[in-house]
Protein backbone atom coordinates (compact mmCIF):
# COMPACT_ATOMS: atom_id res chain seq x y z
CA UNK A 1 -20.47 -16.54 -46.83
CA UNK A 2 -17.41 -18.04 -46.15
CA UNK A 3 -15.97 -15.32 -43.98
CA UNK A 4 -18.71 -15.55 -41.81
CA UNK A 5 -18.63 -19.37 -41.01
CA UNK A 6 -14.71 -18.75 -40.59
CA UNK A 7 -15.60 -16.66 -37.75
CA UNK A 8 -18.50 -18.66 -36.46
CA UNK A 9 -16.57 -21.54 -36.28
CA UNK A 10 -13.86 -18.87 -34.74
CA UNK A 11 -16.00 -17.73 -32.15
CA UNK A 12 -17.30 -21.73 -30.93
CA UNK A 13 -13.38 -22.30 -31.02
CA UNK A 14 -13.02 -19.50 -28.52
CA UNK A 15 -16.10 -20.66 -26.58
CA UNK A 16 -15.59 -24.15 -26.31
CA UNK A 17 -11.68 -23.17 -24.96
CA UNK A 18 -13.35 -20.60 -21.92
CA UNK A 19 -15.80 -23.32 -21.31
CA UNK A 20 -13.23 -25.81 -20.56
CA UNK A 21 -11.28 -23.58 -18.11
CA UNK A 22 -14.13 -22.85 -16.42
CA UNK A 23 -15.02 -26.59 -15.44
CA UNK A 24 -11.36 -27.60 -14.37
CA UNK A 25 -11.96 -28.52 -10.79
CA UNK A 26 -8.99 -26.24 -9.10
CA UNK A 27 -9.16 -26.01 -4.83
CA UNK A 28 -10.72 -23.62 -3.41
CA UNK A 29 -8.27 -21.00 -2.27
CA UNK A 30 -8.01 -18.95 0.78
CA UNK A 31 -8.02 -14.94 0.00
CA UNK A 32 -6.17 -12.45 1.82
CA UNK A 33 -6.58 -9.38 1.67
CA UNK A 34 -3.84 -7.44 3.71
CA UNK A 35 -2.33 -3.97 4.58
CA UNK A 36 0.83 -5.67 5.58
CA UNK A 37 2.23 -8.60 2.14
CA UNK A 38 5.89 -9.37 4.04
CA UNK A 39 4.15 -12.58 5.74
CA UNK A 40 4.93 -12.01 9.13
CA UNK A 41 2.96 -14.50 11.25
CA UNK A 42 0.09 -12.47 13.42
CA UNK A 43 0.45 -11.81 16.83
CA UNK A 44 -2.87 -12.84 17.01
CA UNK A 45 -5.83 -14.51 15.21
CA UNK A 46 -9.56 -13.84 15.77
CA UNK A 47 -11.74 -16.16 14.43
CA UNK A 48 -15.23 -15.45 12.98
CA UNK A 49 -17.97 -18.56 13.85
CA UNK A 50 -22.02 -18.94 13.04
CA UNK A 51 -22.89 -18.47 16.35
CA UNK A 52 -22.20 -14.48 15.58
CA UNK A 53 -18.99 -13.91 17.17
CA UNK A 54 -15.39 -12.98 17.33
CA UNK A 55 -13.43 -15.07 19.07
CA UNK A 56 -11.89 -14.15 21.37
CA UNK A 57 -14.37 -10.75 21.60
CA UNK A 58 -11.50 -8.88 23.19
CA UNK A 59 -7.30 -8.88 22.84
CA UNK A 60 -4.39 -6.89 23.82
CA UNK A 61 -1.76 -5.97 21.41
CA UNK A 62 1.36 -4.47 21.00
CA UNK A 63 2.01 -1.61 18.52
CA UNK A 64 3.03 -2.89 15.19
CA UNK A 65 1.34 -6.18 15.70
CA UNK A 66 -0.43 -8.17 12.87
CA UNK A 67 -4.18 -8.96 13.16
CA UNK A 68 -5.61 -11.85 11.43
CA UNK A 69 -9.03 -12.66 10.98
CA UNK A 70 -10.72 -15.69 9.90
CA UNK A 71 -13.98 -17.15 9.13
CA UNK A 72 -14.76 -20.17 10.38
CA UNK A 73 -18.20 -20.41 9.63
CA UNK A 74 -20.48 -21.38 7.62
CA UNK A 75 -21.95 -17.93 6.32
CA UNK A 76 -19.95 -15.08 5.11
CA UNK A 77 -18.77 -12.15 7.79
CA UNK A 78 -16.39 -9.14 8.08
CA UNK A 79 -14.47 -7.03 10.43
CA UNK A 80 -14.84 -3.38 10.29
CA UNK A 81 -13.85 -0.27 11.64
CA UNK A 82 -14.88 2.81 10.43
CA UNK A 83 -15.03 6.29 12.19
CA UNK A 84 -18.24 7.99 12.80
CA UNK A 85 -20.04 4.86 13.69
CA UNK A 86 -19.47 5.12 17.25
CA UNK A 87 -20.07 4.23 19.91
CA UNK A 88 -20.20 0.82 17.98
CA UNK A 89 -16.98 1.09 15.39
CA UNK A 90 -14.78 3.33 17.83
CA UNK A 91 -11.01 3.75 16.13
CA UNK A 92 -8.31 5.67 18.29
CA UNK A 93 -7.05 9.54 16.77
CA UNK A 94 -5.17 8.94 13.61
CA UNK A 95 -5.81 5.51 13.04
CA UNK A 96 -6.79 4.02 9.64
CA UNK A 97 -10.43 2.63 9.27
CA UNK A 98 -10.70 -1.16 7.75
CA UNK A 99 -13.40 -3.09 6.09
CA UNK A 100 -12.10 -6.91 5.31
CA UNK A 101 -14.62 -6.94 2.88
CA UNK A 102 -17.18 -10.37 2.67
CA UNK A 103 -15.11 -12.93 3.87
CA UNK A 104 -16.86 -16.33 3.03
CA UNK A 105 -15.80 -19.76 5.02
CA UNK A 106 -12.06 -20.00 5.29
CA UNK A 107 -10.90 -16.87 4.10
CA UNK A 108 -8.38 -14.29 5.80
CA UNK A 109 -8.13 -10.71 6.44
CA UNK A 110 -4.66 -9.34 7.97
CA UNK A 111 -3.81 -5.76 9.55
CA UNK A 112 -1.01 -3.66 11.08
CA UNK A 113 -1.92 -2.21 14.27
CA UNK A 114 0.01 0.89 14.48
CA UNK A 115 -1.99 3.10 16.46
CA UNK A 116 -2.24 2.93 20.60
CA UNK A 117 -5.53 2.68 21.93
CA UNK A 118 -9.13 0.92 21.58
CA UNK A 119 -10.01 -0.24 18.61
CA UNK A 120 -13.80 -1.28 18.74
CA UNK A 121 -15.15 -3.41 15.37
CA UNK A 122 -17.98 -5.06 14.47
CA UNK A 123 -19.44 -7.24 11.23
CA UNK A 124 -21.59 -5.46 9.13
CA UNK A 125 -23.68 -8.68 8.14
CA UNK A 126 -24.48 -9.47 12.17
CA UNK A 127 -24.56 -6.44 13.96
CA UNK A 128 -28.22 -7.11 15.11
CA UNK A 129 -26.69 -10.01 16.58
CA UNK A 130 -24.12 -8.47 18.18
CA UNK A 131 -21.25 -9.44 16.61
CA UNK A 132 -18.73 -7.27 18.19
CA UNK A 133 -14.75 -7.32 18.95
CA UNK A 134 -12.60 -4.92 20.31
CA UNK A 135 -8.33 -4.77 20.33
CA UNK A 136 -6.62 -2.36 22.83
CA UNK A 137 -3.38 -2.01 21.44
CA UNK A 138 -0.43 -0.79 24.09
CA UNK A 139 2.09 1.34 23.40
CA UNK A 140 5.65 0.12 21.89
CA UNK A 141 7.20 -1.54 25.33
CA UNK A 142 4.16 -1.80 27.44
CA UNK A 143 3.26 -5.18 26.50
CA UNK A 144 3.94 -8.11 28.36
């Protein structure tokens, strides 16, 4: 009998120490996930709002430029871009699809932009709605 209340007791040891960690009141933290982890500052940020849009719904990039988006809102959204969805997700030859995932209020997504052309995106949660953005990124030197 003994060896068993050893590892009872061993067991509400263990419990009582995951139970604690658990309640420590920590901040929330902002995710990101990223293609590109140097930290260079984005060339531009879109931000994502309950009224079911991307703001602003359309921006010119260079090349090479980092995307950020962010939610704003209230209720979770994304920002994807997949090929084959079109005319809705549009992505230019060669370029990689993205999917930021469910990005709840306050956190981040962050691309590289290497491809020219039109990138068209939407989030999957509030398509119905709309809820549409679209990047045309220029050529290395075209910018202004």
């Amino acid at each position: 009998m003994a060896p068993t209340k050893t590892a009872s007791q061993g067991m509400l040891v263990v419990f009582t120490l995951a139970l604690a960690a658990c309640s420590e009141s920590d901040p929330p933290t902002e995710t990101t996930a990223a293609d590109d982890s140097d930290g260079d500052a984005a060339a531009i940020v879109i931000t994502m709002h309950d009224d079911m849009r991307f703001d602003p719904p359309a921006a010119e990039i260079p090349a090479g430029a980092v995307v950020e988006w962010v939610n704003q809102g209230d209720i979770p959204h994304t920002a994807t871009a997949r090929a084959g969805n079109e005319p809705l997700e549009r992505l230019p030859a060669g370029a990689d699809e993205w999917d930021s995932g469910l990005l709840e209020t306050g956190e981040r997504f962050r691309m590289t932009l290497e491809t020219p052309g039109e990138y068209h995106y939407i989030c999957t949660l509030h398509l119905a709605n709309d809820m549409v953005g679209r990047i045309e990124v220029l050529p290395a030197g075209e910018s202004d």
